[in-house]
PDB file of N, CA and C in Angstrom:
ATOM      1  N   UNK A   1       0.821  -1.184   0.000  1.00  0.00           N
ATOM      2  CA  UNK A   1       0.000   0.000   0.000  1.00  0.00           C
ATOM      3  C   UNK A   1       0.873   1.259   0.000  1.00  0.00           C
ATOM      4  N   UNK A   2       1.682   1.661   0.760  1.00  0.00           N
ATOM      5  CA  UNK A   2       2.694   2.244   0.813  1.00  0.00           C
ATOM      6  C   UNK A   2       3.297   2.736  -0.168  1.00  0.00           C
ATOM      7  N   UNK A   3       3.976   1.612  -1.071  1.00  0.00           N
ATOM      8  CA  UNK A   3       4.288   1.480  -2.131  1.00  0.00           C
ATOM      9  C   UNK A   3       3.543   2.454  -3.293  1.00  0.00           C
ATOM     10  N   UNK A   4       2.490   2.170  -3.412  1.00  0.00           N
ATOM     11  CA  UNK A   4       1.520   2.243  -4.263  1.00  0.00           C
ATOM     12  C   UNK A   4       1.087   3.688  -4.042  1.00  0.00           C
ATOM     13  N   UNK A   5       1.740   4.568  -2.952  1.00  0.00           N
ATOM     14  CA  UNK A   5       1.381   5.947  -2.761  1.00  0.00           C
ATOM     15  C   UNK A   5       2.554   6.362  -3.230  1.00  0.00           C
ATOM     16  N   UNK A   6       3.762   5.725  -2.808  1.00  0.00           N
ATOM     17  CA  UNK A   6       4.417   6.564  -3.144  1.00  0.00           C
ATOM     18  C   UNK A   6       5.092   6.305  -4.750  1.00  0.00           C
ATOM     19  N   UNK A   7       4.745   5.931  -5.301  1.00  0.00           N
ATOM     20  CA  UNK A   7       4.246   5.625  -7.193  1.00  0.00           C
ATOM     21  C   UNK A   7       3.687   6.600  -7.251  1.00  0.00           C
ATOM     22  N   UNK A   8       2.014   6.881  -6.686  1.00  0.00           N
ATOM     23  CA  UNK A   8       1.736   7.819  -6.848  1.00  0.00           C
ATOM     24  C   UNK A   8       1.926   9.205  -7.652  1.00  0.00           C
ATOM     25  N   UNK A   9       2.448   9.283  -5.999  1.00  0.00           N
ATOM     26  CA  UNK A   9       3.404  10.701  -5.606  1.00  0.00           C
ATOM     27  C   UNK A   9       4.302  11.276  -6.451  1.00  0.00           C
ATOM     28  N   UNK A  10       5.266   9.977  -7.002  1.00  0.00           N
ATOM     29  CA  UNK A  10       6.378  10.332  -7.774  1.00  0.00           C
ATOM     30  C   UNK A  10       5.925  10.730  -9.308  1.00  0.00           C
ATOM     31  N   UNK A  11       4.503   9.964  -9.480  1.00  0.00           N
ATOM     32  CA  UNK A  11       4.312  10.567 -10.886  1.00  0.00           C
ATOM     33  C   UNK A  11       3.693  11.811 -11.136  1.00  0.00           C
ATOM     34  N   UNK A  12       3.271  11.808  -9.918  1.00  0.00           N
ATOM     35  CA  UNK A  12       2.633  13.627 -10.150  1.00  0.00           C
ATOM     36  C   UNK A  12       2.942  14.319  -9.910  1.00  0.00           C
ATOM     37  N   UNK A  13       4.580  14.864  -9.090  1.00  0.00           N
ATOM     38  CA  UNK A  13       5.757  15.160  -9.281  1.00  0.00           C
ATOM     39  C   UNK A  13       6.475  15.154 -10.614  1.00  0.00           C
ATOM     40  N   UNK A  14       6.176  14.265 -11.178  1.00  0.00           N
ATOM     41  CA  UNK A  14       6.985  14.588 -12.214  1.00  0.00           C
ATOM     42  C   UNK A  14       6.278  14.813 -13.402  1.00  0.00           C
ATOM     43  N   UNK A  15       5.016  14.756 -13.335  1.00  0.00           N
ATOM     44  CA  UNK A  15       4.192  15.301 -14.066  1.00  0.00           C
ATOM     45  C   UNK A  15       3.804  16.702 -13.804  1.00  0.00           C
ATOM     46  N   UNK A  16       4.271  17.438 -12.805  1.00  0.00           N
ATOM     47  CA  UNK A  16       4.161  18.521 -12.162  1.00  0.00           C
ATOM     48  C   UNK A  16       5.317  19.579 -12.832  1.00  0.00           C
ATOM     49  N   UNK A  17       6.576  18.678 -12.750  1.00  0.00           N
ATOM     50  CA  UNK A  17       8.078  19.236 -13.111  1.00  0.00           C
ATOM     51  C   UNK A  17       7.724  19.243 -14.779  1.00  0.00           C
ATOM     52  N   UNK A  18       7.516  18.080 -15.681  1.00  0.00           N
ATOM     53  CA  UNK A  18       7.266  18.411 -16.814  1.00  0.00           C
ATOM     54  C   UNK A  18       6.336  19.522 -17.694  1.00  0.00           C
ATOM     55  N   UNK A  19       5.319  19.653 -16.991  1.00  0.00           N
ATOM     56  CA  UNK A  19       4.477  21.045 -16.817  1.00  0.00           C
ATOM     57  C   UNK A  19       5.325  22.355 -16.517  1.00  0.00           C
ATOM     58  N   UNK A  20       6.299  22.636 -15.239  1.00  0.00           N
ATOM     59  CA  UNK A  20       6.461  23.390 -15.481  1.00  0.00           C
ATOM     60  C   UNK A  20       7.433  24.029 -16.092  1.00  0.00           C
ATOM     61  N   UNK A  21       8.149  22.810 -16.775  1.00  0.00           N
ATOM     62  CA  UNK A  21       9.386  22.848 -17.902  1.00  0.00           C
ATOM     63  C   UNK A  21       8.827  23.442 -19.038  1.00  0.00           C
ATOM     64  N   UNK A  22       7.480  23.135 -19.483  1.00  0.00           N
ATOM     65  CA  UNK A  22       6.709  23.575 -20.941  1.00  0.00           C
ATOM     66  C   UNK A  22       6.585  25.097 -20.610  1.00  0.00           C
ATOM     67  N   UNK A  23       5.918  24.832 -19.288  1.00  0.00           N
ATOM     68  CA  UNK A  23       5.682  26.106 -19.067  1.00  0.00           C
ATOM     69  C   UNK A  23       6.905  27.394 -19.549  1.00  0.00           C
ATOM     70  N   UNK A  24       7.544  27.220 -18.906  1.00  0.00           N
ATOM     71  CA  UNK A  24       8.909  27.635 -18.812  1.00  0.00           C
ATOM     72  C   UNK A  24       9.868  27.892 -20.231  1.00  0.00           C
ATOM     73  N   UNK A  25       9.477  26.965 -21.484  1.00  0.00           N
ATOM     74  CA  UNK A  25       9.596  26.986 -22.342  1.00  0.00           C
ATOM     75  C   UNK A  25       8.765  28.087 -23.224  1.00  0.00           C
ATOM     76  N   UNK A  26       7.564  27.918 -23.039  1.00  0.00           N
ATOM     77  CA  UNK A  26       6.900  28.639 -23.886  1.00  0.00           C
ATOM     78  C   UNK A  26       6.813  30.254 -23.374  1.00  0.00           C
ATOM     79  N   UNK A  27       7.391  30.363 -22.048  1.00  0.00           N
ATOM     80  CA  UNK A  27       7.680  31.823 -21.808  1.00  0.00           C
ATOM     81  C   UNK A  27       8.542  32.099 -22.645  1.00  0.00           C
ATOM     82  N   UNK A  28       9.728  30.973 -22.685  1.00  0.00           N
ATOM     83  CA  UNK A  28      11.216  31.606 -23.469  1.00  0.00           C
ATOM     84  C   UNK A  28      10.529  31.949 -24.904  1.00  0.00           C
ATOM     85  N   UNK A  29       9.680  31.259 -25.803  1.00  0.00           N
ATOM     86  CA  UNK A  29       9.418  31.273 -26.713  1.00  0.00           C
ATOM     87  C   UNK A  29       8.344  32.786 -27.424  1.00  0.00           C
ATOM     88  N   UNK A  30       7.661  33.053 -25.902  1.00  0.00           N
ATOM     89  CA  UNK A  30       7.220  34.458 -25.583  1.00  0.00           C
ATOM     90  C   UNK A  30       7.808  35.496 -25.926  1.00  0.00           C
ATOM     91  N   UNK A  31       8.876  35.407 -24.802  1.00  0.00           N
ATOM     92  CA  UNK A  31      10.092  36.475 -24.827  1.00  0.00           C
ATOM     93  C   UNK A  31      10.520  36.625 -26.371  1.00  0.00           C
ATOM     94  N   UNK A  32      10.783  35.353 -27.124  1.00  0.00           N
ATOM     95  CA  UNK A  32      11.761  35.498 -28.330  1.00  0.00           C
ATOM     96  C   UNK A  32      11.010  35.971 -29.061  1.00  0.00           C
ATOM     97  N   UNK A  33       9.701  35.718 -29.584  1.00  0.00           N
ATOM     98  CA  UNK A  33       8.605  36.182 -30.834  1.00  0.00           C
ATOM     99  C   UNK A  33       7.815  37.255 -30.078  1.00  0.00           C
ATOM    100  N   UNK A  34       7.788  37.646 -28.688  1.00  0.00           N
ATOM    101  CA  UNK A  34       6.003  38.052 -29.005  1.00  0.00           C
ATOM    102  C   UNK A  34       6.477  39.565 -27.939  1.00  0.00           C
ATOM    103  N   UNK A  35       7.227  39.541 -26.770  1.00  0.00           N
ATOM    104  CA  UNK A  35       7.601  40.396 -26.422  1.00  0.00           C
ATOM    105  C   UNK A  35       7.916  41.821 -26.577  1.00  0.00           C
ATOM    106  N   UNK A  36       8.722  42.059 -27.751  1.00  0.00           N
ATOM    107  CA  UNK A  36       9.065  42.993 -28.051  1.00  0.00           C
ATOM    108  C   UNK A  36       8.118  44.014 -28.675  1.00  0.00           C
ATOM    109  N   UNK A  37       6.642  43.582 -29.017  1.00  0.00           N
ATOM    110  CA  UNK A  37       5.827  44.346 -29.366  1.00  0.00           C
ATOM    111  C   UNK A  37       4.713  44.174 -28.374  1.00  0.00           C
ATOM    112  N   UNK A  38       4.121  42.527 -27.502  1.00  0.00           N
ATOM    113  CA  UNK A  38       3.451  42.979 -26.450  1.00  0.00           C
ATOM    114  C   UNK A  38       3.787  43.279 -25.200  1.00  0.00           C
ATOM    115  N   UNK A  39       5.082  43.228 -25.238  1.00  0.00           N
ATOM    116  CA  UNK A  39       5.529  42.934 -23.451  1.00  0.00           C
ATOM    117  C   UNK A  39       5.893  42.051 -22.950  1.00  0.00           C
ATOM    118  N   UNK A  40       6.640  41.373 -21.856  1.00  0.00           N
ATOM    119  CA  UNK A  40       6.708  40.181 -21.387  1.00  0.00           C
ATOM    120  C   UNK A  40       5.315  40.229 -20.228  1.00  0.00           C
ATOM    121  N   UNK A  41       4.884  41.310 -19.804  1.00  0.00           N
ATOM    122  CA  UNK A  41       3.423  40.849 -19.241  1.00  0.00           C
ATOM    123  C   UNK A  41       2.516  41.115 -19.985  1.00  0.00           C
ATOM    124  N   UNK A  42       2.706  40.717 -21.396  1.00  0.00           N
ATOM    125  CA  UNK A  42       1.433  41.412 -22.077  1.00  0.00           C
ATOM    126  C   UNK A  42       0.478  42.570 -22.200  1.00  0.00           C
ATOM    127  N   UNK A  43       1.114  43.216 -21.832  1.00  0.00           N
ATOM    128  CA  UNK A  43       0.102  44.775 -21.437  1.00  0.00           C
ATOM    129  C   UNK A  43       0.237  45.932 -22.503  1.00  0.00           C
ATOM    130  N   UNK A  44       1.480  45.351 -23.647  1.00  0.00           N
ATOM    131  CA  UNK A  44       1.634  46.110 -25.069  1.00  0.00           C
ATOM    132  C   UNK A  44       2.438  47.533 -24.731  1.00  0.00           C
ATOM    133  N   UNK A  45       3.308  47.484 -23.448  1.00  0.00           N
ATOM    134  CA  UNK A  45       3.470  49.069 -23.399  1.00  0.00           C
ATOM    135  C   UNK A  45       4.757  49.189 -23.701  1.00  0.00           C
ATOM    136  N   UNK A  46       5.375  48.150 -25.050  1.00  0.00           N
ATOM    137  CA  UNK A  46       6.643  48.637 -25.369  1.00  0.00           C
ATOM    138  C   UNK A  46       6.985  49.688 -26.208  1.00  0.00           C
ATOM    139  N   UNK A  47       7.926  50.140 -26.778  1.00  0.00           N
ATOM    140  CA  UNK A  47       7.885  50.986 -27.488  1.00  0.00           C
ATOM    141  C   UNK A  47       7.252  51.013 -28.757  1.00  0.00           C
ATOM    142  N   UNK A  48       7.689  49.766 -28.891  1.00  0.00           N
ATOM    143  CA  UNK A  48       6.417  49.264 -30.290  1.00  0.00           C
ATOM    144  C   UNK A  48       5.201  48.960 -30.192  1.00  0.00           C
ATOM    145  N   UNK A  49       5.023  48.713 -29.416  1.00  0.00           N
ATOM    146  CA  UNK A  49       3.615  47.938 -28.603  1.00  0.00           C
ATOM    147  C   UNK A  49       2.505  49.644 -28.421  1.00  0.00           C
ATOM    148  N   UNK A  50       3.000  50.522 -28.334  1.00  0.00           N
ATOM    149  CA  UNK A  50       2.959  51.879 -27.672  1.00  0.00           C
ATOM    150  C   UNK A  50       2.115  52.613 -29.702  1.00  0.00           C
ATOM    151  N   UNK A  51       3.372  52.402 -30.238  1.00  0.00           N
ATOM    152  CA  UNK A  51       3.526  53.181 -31.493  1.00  0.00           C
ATOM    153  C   UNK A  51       2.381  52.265 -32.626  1.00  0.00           C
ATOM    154  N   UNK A  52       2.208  50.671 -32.109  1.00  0.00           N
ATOM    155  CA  UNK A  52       0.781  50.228 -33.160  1.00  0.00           C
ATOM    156  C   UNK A  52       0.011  50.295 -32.255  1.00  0.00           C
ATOM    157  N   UNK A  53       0.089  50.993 -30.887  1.00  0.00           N
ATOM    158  CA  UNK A  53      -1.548  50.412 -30.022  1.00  0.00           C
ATOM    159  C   UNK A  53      -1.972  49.589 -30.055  1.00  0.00           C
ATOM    160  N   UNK A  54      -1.042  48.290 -29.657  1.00  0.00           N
ATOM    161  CA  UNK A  54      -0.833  47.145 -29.472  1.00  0.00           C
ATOM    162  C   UNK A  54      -2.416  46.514 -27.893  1.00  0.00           C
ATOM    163  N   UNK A  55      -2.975  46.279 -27.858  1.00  0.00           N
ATOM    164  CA  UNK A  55      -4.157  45.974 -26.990  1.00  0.00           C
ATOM    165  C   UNK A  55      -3.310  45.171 -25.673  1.00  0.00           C
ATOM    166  N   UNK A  56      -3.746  45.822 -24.665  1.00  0.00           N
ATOM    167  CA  UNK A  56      -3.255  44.832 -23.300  1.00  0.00           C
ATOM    168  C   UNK A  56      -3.904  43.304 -22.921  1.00  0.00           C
ATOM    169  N   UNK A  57      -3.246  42.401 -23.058  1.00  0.00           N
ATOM    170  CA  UNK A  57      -3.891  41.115 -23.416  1.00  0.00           C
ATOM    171  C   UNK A  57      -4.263  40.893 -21.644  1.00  0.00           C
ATOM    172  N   UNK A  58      -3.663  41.768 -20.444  1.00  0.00           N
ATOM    173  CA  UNK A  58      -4.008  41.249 -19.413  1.00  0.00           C
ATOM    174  C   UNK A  58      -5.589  41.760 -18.775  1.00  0.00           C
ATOM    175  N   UNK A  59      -6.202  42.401 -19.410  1.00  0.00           N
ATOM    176  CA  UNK A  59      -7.872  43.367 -19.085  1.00  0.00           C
ATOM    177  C   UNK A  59      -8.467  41.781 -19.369  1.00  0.00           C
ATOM    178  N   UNK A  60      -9.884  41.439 -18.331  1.00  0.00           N
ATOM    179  CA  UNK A  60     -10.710  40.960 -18.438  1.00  0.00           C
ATOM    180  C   UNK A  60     -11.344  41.066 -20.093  1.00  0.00           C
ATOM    181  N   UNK A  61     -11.323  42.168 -20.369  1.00  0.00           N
ATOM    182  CA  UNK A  61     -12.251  42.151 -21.323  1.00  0.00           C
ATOM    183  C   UNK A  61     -11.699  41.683 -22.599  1.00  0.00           C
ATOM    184  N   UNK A  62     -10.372  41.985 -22.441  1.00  0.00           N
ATOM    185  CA  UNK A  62     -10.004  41.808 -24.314  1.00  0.00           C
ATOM    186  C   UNK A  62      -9.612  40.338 -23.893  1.00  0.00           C
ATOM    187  N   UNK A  63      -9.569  39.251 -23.221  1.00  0.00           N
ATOM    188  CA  UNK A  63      -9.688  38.035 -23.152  1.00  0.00           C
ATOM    189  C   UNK A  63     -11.510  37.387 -23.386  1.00  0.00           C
ATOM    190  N   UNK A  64     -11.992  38.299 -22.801  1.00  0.00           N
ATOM    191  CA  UNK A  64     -13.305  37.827 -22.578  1.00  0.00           C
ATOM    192  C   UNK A  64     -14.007  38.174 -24.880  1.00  0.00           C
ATOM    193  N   UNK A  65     -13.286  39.149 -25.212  1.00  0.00           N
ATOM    194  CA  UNK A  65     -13.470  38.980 -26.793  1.00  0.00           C
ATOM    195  C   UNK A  65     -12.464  38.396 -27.860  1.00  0.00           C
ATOM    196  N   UNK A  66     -11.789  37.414 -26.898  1.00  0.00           N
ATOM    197  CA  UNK A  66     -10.816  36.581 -28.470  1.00  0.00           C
ATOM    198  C   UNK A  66     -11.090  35.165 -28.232  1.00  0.00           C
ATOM    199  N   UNK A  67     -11.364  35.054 -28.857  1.00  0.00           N
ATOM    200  CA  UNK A  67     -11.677  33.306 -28.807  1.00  0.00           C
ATOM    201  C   UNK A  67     -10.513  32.729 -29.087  1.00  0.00           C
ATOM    202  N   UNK A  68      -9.957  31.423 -29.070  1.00  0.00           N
ATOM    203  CA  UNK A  68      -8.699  30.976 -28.875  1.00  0.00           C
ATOM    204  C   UNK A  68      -8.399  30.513 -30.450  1.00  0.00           C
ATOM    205  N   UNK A  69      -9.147  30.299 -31.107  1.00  0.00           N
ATOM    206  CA  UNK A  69      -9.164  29.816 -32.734  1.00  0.00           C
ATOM    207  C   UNK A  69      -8.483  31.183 -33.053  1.00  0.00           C
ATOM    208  N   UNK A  70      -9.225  32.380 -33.218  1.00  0.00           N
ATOM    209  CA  UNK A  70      -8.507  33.399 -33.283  1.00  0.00           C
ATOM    210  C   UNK A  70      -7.120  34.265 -32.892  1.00  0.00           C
ATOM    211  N   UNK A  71      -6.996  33.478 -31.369  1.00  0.00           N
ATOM    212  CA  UNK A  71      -5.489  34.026 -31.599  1.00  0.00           C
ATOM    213  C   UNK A  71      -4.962  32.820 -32.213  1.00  0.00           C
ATOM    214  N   UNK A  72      -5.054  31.757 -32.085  1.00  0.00           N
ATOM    215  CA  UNK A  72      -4.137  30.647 -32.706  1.00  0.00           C
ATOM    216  C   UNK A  72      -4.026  30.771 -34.096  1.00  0.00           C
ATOM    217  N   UNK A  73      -4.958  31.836 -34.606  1.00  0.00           N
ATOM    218  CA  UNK A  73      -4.988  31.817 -36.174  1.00  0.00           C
ATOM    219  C   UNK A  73      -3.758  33.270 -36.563  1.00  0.00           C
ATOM    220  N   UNK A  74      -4.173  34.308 -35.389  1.00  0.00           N
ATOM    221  CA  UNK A  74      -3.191  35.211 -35.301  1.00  0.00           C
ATOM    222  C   UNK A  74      -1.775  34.919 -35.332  1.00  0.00           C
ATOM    223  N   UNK A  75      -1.499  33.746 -34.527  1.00  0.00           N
ATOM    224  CA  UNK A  75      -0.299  33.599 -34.002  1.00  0.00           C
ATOM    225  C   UNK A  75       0.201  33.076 -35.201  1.00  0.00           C
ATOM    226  N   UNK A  76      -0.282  31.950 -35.997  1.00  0.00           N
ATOM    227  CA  UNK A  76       0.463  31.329 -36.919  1.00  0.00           C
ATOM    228  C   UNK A  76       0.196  32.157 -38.523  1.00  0.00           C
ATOM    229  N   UNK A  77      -0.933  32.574 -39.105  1.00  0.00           N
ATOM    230  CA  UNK A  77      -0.947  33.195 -40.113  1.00  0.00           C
ATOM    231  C   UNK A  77      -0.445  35.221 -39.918  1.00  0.00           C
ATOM    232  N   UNK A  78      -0.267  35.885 -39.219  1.00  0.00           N
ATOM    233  CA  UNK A  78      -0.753  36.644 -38.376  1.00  0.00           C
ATOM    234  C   UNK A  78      -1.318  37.930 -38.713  1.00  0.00           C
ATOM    235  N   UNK A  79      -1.074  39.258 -38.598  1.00  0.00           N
ATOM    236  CA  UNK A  79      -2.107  40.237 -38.458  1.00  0.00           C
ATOM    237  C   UNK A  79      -1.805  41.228 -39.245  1.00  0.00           C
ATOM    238  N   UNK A  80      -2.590  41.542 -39.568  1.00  0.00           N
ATOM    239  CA  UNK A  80      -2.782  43.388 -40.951  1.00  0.00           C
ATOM    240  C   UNK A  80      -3.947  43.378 -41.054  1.00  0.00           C
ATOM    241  N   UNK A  81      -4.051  44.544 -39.801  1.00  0.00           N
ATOM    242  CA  UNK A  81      -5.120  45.454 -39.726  1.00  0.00           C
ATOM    243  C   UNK A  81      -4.976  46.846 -39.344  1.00  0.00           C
ATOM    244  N   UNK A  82      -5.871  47.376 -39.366  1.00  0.00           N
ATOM    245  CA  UNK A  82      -5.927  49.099 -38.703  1.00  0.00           C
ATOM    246  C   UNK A  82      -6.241  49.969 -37.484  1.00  0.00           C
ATOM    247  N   UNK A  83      -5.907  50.261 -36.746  1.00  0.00           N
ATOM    248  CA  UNK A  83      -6.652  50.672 -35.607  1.00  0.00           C
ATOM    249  C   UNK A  83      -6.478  52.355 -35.417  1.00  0.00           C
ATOM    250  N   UNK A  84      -7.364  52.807 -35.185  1.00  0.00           N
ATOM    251  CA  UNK A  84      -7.353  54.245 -35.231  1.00  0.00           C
ATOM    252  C   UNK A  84      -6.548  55.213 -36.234  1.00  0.00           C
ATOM    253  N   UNK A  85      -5.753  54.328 -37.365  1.00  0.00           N
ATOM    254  CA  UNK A  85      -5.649  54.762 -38.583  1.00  0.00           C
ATOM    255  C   UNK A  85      -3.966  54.753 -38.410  1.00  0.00           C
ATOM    256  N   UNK A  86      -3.701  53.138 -37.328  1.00  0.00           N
ATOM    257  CA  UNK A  86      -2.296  52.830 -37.344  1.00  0.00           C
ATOM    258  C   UNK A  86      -2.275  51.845 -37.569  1.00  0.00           C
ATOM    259  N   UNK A  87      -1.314  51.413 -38.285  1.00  0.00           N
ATOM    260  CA  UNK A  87      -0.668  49.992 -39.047  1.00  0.00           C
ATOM    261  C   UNK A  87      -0.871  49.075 -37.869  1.00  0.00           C
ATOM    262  N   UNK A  88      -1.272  47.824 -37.903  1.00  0.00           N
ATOM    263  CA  UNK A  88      -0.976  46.934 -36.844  1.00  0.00           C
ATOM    264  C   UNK A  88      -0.833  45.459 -37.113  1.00  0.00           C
ATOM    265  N   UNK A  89       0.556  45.180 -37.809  1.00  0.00           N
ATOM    266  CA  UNK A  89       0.683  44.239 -38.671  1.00  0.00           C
ATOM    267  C   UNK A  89       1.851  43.379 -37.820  1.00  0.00           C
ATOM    268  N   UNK A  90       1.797  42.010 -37.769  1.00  0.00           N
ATOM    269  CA  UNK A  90       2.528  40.838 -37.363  1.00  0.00           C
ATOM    270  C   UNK A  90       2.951  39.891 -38.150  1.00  0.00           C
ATOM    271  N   UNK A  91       3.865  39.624 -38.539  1.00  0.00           N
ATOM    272  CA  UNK A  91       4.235  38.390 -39.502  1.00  0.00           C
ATOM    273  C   UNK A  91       3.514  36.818 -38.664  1.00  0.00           C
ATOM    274  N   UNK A  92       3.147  36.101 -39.463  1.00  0.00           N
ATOM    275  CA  UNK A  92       2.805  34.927 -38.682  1.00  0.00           C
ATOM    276  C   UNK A  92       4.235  34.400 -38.417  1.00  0.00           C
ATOM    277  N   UNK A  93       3.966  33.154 -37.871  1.00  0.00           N
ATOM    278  CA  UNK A  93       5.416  32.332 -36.898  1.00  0.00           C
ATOM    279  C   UNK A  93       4.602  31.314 -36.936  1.00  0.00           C
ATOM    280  N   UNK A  94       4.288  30.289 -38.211  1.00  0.00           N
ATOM    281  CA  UNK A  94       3.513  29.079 -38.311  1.00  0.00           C
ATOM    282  C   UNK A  94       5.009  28.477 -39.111  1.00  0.00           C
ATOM    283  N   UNK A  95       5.658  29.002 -39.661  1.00  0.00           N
ATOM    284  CA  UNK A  95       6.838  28.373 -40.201  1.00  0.00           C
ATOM    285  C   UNK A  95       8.081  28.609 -38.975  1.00  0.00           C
ATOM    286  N   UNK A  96       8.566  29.264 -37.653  1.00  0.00           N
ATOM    287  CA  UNK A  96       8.791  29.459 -37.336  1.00  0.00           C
ATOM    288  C   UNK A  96       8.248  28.584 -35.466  1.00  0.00           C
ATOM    289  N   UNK A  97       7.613  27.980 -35.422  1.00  0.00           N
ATOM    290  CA  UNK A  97       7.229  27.315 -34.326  1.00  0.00           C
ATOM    291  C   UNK A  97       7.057  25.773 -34.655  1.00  0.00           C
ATOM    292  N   UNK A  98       7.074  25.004 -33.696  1.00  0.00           N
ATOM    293  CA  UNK A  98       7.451  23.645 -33.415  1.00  0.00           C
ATOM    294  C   UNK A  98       5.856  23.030 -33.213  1.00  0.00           C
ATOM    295  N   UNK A  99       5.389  21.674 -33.272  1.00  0.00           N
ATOM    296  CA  UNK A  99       4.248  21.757 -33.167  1.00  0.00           C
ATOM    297  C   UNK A  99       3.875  21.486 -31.817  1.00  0.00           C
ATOM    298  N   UNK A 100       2.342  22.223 -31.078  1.00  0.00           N
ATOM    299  CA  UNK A 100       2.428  22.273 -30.037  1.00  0.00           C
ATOM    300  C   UNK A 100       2.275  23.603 -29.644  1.00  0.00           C
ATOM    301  N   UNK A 101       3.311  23.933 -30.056  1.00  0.00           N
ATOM    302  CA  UNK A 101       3.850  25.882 -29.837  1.00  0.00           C
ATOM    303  C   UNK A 101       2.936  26.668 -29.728  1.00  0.00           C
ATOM    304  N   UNK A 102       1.906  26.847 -30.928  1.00  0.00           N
ATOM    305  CA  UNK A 102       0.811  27.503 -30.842  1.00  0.00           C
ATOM    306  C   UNK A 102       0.044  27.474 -29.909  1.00  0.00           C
ATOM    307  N   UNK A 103      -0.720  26.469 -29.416  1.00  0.00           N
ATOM    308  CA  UNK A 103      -1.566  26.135 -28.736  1.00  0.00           C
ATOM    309  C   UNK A 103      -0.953  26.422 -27.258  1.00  0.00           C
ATOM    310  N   UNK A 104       0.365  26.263 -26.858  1.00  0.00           N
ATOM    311  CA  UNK A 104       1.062  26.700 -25.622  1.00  0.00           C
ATOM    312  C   UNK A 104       1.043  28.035 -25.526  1.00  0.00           C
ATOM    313  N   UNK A 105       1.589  28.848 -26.947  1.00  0.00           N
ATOM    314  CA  UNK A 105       1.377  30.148 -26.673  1.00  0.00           C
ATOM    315  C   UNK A 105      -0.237  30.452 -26.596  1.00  0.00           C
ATOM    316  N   UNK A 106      -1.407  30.013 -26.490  1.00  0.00           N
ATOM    317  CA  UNK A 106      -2.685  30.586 -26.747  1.00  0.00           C
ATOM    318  C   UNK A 106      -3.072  30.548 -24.902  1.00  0.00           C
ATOM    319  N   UNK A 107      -2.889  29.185 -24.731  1.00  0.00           N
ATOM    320  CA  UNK A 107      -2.767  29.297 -23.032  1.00  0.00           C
ATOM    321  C   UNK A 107      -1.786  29.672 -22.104  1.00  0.00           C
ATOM    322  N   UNK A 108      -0.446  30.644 -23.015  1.00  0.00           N
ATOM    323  CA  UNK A 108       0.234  31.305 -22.469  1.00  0.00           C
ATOM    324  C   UNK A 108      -0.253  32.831 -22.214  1.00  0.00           C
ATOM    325  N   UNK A 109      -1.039  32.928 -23.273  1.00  0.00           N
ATOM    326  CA  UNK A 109      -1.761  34.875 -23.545  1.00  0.00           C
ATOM    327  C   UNK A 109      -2.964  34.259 -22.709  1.00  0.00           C
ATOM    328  N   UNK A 110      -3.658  33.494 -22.255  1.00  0.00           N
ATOM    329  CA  UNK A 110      -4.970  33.372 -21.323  1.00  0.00           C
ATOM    330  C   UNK A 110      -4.104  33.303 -19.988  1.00  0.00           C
ATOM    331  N   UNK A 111      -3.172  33.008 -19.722  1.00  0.00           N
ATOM    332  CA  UNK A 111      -2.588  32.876 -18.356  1.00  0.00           C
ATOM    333  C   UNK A 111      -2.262  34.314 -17.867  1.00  0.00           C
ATOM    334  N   UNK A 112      -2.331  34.959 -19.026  1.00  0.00           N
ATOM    335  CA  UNK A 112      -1.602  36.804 -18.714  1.00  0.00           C
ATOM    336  C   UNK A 112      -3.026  37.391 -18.083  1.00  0.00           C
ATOM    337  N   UNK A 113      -3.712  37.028 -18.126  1.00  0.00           N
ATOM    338  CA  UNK A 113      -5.302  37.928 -17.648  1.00  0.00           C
ATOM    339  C   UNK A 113      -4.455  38.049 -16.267  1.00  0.00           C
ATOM    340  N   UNK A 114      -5.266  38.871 -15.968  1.00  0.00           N
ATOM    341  CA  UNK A 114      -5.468  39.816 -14.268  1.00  0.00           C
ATOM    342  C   UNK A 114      -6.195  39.249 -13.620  1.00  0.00           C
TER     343      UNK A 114
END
């Protein structure tokens, strides 16, 4: 019985550690693609982030209007559009990410909410 807990234990430990290795990964992967125009907390207030009026991904609300198809479609094909009559264009990173990636970064930008 004993035994059999501590099996357990050890796998959800290390199912715990592998989680937060991805985790951990897909920040780095954050930092490298997505940062420099939203932020590393997502809140868009870089200098670039500033100059396209880049949207703060951490507000209730602008989570509560993107559905996850949509950023995942952002992330890999990505964006050219207009906002208040400024460029707000992203190269996709669908040739540029590993598979998996996407979908880590989509529950990486839902983890940024407030």
């Amino acid at each position: 019985m004993k035994w059999t807990k501590a099996l357990v234990m050890a796998f959800a430990l290390a199912g715990l550690t592998a989680h937060a290795d991805a985790d951990k990964k897909t920040e780095r992967v954050w930092k490298a693609k997505c940062a420099s125009c939203h932020g590393a907390d997502g809140k868009g207030d870089t200098e670039k982030g500033k100059k396209m009026k880049v949207a703060d991904y951490t507000t209730k609300d602008w989570q509560a209007a993107k559905k996850d198809d949509a950023l995942k479609k952002a992330i890999l094909e990505g964006v050219k559009t207009e906002k208040d009559g400024v460029k707000q264009e992203m190269d996709g990173f669908k040739d540029d990410l590993k598979p998996g990636e996407d979908d880590a970064l989509v529950k990486y930008i839902r983890s940024l909410a407030k």
